[in-house]
C-alpha atoms as a PDB file:
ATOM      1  CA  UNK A   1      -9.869   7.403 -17.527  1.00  0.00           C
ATOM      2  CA  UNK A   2     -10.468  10.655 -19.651  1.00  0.00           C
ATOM      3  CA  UNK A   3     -10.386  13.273 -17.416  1.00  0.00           C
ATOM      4  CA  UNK A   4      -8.976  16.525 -16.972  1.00  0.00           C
ATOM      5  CA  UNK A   5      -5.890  17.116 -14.274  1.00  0.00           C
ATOM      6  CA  UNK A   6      -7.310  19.788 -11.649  1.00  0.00           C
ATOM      7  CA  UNK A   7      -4.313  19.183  -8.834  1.00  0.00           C
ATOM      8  CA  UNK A   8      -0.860  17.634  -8.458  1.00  0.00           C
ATOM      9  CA  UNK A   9       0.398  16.589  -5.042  1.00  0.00           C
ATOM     10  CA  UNK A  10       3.897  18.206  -3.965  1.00  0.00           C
ATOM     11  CA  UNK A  11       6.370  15.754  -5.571  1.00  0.00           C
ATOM     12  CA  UNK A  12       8.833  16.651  -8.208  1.00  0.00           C
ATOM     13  CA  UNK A  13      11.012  13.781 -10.061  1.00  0.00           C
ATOM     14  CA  UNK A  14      13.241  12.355  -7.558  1.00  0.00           C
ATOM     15  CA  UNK A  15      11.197  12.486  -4.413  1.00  0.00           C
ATOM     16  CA  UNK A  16      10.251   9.125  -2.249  1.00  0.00           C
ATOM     17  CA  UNK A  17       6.436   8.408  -2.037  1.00  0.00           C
ATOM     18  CA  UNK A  18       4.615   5.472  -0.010  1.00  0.00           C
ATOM     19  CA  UNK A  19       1.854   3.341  -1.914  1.00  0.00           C
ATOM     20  CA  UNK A  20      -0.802   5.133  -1.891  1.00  0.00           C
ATOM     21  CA  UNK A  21       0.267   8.162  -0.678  1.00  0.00           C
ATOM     22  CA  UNK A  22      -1.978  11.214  -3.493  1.00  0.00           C
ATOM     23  CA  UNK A  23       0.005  11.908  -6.517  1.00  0.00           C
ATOM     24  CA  UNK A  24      -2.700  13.842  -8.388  1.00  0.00           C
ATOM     25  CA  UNK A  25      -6.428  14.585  -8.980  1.00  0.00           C
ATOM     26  CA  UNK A  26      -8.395  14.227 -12.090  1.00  0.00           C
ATOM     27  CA  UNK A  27     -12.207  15.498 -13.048  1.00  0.00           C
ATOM     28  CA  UNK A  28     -13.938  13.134 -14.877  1.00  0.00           C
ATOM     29  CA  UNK A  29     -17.517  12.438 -15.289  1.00  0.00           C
ATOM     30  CA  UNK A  30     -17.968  15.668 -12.495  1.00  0.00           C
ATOM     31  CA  UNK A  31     -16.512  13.365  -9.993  1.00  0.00           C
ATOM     32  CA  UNK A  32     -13.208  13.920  -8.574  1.00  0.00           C
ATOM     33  CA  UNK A  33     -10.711  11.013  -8.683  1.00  0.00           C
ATOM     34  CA  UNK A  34      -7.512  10.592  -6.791  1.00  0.00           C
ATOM     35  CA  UNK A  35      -4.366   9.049  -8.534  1.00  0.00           C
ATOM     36  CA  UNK A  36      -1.926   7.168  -6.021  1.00  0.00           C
ATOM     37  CA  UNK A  37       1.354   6.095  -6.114  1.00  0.00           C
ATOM     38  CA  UNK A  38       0.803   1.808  -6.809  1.00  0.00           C
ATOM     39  CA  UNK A  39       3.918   0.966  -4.468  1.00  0.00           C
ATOM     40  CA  UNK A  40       6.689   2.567  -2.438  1.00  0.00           C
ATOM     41  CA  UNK A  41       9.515   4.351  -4.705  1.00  0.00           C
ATOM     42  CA  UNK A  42      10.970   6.270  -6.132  1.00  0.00           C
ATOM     43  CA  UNK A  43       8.951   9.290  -8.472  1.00  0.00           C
ATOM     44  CA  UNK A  44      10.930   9.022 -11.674  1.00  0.00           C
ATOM     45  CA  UNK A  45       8.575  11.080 -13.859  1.00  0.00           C
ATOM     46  CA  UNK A  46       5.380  13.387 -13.782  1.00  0.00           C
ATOM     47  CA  UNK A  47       4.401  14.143 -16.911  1.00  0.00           C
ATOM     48  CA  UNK A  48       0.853  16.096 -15.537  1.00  0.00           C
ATOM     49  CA  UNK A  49      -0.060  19.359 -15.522  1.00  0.00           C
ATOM     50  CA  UNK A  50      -3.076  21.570 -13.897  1.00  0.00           C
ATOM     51  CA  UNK A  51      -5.366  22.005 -16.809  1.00  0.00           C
ATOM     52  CA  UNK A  52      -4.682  19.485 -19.131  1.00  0.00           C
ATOM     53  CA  UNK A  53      -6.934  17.042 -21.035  1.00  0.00           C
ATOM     54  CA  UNK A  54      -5.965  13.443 -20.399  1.00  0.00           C
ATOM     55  CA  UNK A  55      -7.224  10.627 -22.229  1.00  0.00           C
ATOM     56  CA  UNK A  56      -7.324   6.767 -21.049  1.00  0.00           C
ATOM     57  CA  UNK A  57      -4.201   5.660 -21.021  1.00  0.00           C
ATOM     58  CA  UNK A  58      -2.230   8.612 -20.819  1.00  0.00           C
ATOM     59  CA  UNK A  59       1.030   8.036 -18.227  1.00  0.00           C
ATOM     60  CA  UNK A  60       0.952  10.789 -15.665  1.00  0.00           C
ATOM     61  CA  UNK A  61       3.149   9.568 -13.247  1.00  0.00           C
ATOM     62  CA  UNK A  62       5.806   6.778 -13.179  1.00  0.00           C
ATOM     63  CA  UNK A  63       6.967   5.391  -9.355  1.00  0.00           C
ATOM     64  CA  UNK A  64      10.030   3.292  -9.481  1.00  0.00           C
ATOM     65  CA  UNK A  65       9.467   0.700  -6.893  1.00  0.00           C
ATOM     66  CA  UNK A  66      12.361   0.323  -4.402  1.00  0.00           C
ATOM     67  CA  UNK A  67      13.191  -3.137  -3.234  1.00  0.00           C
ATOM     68  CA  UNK A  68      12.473  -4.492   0.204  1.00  0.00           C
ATOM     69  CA  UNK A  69      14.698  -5.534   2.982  1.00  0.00           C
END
């Protein structure tokens, strides 16, 4: 969704997150919306910064999904 990024979660490239677990916030349409991690991985980019205009589609974030046991 268009949107502008007003927080990113504590996670640099490289880090393990849990589905679901907060990766960032955006503004849009003066509500605030949270942006998850889709599945348990690996954070293998974060391409977001505080501040900036998105527009739909824009990739913020890309998890790497680690396989299961």
């Amino acid at each position: 969704m268009p949107g502008t990024v007003i927080r990113i979660g504590e996670f640099f490239p490289g880090d393990q997150v849990r589905a679901g677990q907060p990766l960032l916030w955006l503004e849009a349409m003066k509500m605030e919306h949270v942006i998850t991690a889709p599945v348990t991985g690996t954070l293998t980019e974060l391409t977001a910064e505080v501040g900036r205009q998105v527009e739909l589609g824009t990739v913020l974030a890309v998890v790497k999904e680690e396989p299961g046991p």
